[in-house]
Protein backbone atom coordinates (compact mmCIF):
# COMPACT_ATOMS: atom_id res chain seq x y z
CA UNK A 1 6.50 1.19 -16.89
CA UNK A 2 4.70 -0.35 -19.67
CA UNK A 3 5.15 -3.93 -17.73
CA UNK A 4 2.97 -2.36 -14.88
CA UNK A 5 0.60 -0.47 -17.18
CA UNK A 6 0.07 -4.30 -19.46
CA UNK A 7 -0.76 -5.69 -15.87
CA UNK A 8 -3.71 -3.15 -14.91
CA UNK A 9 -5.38 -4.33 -18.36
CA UNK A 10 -5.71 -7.72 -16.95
CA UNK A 11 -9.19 -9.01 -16.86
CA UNK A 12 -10.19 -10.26 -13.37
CA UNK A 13 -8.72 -13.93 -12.61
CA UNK A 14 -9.76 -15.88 -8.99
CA UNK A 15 -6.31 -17.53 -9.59
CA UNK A 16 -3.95 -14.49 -10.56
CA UNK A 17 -5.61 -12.24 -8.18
CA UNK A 18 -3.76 -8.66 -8.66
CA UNK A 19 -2.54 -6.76 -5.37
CA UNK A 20 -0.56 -3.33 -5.25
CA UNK A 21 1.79 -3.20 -2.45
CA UNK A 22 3.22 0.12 -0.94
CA UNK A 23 4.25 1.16 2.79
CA UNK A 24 4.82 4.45 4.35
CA UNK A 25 5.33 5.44 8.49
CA UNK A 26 4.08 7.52 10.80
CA UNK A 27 5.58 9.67 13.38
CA UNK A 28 3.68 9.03 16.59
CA UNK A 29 2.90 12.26 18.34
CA UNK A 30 1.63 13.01 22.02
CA UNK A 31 0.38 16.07 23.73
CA UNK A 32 2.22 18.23 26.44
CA UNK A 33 -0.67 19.79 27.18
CA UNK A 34 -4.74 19.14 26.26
CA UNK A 35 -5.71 20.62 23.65
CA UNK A 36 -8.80 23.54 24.10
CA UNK A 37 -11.55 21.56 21.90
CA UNK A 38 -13.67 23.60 19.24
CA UNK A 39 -16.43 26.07 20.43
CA UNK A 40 -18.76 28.26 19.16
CA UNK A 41 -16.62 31.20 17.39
CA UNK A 42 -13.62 29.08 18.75
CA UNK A 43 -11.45 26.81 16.95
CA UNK A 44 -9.47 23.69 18.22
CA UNK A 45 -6.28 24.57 19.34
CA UNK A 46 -3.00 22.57 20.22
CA UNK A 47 0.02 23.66 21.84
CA UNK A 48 3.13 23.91 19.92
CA UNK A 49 4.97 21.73 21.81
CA UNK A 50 4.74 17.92 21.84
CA UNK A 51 6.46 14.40 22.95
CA UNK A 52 7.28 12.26 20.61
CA UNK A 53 6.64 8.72 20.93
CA UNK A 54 8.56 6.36 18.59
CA UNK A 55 7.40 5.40 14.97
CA UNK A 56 4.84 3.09 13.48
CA UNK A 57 5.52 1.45 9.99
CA UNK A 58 2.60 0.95 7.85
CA UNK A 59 2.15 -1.55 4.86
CA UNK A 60 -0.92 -1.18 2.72
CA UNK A 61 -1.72 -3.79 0.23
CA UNK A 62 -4.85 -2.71 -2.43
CA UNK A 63 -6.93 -4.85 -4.92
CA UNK A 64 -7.53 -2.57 -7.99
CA UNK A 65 -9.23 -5.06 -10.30
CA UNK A 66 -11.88 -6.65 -8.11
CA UNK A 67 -13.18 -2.75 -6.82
CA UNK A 68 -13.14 -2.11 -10.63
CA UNK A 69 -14.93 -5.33 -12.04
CA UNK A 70 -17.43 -4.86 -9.17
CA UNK A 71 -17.60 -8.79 -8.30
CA UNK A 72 -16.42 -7.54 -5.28
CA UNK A 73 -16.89 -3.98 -3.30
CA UNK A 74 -13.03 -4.18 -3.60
CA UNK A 75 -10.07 -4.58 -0.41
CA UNK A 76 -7.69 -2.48 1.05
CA UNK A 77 -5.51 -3.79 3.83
CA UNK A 78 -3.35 -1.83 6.23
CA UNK A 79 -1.13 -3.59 8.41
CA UNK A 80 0.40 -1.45 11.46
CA UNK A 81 4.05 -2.58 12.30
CA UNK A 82 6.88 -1.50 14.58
CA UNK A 83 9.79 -1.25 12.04
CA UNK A 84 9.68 -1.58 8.39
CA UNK A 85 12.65 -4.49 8.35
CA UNK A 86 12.67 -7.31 5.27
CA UNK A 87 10.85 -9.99 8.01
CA UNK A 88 7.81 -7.13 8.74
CA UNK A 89 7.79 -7.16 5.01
CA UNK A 90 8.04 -11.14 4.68
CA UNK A 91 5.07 -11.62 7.24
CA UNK A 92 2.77 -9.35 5.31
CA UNK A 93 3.50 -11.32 2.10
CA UNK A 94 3.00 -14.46 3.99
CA UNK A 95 -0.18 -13.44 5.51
CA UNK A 96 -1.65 -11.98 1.69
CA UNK A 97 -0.69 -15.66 0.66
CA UNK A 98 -2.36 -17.71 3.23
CA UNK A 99 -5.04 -15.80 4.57
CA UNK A 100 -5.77 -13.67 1.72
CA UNK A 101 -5.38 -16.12 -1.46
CA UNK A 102 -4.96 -19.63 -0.37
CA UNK A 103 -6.71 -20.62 -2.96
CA UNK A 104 -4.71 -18.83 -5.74
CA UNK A 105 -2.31 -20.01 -8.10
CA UNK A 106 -0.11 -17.25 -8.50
CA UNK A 107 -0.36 -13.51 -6.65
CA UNK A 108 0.11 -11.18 -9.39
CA UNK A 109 2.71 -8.38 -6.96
CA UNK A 110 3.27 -4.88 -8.26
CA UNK A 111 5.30 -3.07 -6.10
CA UNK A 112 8.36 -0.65 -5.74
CA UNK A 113 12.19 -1.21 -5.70
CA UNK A 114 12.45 -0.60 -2.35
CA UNK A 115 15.44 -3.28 -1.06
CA UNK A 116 13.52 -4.70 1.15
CA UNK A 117 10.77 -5.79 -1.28
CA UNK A 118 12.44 -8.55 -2.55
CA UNK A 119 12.04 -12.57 -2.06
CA UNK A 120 15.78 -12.08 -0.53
CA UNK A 121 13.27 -11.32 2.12
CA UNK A 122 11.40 -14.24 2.75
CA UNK A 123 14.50 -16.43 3.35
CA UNK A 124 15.69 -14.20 5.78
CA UNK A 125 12.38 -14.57 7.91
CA UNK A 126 11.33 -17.93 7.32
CA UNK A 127 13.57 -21.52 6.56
CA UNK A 128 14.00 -21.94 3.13
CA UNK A 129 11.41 -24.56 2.25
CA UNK A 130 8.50 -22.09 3.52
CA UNK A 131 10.49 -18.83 2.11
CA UNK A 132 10.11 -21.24 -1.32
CA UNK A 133 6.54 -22.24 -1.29
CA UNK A 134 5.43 -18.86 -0.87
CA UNK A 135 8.02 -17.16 -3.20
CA UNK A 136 6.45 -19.29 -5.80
CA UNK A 137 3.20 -17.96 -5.15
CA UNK A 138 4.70 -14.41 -6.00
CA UNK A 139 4.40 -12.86 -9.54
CA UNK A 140 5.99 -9.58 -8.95
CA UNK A 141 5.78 -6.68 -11.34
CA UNK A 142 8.41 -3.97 -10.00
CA UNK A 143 7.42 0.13 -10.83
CA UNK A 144 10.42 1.98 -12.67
CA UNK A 145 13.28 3.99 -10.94
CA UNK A 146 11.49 6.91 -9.84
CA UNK A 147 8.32 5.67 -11.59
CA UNK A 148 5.76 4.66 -8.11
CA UNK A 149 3.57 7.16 -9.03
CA UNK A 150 2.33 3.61 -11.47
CA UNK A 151 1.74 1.97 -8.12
CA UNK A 152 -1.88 2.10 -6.97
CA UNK A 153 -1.04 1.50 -3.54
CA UNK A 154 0.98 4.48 -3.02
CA UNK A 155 -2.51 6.50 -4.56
CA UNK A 156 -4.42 4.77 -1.53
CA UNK A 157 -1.56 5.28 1.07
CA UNK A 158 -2.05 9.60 0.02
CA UNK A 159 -5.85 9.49 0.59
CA UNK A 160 -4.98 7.91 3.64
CA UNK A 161 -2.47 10.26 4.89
CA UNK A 162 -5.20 13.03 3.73
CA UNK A 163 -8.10 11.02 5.48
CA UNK A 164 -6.76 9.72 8.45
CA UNK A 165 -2.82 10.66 9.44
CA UNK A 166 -2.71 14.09 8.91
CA UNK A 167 -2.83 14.93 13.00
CA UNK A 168 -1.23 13.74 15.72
CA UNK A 169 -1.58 10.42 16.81
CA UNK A 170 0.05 9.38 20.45
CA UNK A 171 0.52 5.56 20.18
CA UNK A 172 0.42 2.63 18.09
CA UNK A 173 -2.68 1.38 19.64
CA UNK A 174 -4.84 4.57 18.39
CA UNK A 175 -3.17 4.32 15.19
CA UNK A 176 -4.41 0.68 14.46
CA UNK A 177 -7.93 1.90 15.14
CA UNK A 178 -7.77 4.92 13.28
CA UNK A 179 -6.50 3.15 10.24
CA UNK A 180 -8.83 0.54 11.15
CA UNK A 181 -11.71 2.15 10.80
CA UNK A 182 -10.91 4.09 7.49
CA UNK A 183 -10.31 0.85 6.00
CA UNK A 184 -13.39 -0.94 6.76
CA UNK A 185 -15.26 2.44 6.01
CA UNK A 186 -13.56 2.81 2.49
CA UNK A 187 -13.87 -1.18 1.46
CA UNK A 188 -17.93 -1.16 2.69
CA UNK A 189 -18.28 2.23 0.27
CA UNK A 190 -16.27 0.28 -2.19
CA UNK A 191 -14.07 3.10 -3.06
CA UNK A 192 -12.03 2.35 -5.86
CA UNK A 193 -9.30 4.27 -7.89
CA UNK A 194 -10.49 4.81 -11.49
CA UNK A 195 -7.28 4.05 -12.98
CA UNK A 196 -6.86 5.77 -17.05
CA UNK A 197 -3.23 6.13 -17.79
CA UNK A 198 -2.70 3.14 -20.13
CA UNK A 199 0.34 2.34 -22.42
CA UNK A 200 -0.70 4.07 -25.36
CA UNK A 201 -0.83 7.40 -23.36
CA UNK A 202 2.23 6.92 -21.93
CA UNK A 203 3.99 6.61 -25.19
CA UNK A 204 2.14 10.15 -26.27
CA UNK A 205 2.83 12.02 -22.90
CA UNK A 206 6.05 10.52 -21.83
CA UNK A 207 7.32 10.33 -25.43
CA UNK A 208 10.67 11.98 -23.71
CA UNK A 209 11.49 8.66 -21.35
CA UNK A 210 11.82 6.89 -24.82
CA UNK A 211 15.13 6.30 -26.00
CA UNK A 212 15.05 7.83 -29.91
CA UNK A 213 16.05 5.56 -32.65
CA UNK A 214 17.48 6.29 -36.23
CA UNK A 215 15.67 4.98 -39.28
């Protein structure tokens, strides 16, 4: 916890750019029957019954410290995928590395435990020297056993379940452009989280995840 927490107190650095990492899915959801749209006195309404239509993974990778140092309006990415396997993983990681920061001399990673989070997963999707090369790009900072709530991503991936997912959606294809367009909307506002909790608080308020000690 306090690892994560020393991270967020970084200043801004071009070459140790920081980037939260999180993913969640989405049950894709069709209608039976069309829904009777709003009117006046009259709201929407949808029939109770509904096809379902597979699942969509969804990674979302966030920039905290360029939104908060202004230099930029800040980034959010969200990357739509069919399955949430260790290569969908390694392909995200690979694209943050090349297309993101090739310029970079280390991407500063904080993520969760999740298994498939792991460099393991790199040399599963690519041959080893490119599963290297961009393994040593990685500085990864993992959140604590039941402890993602530190992860800044998963704060972005709830507004976006609030914002965006919280209807039915019938395919993949209107899923990318709905998450599409709350992305670009949120980076051009430069929406950014305003991140407090800090390692002094946490030793105050979670004084209880301490181990005690005997003088």
């Amino acid at each position: 916890m306090e690892d994560v927490l020393d991270v967020y107190t970084r200043p801004v650095d071009p070459n140790r750019p920081l980037v939260c990492l999180d993913e969640t899915s989405k049950q894709l959801v069709g209608e039976i029957r069309l829904p009777i749209p709003i009117s006046p006195g009259q709201v929407a309404r949808y029939d109770a019954e509904y096809v379902r239509n597979g699942v969509s993974s969804l990674f979302l990778l966030y920039a905290p410290l360029e939104a908060q140092e202004g230099e930029d309006q800040g980034w959010r990415q969200v990357v739509v995928t069919d399955r949430r396997t260790r290569v969908d993983y390694a392909h995200v990681i690979r694209d943050l590395v090349d297309l993101r920061y090739p310029e970079a001399n280390k991407i500063v990673l904080v993520q969760d435990q999740l298994n498939t989070h792991s460099i393991a997963s790199l040399y599963e999707a690519f041959e080893p020297k490119e599963a290297k090369r961009l393994a040593d790009k990685l500085e990864i900072h993992y959140t604590p056993k039941h402890g993602s709530w530190l992860n800044m991503a998963e704060i972005e991936l709830s507004i976006l379940g609030r914002q965006c997912l919280d209807r039915r959606i019938p395919d993949k294809a209107t899923l990318v452009r709905e998450v599409q367009a709350w992305q670009e909307r949120r980076n051009r506002l430069g929406a950014r989280i305003d991140w407090r909790f800090t390692t002094a608080d946490a030793r105050i308020k979670l004084k209880h995840l301490y181990p005690s000690t005997i003088e």
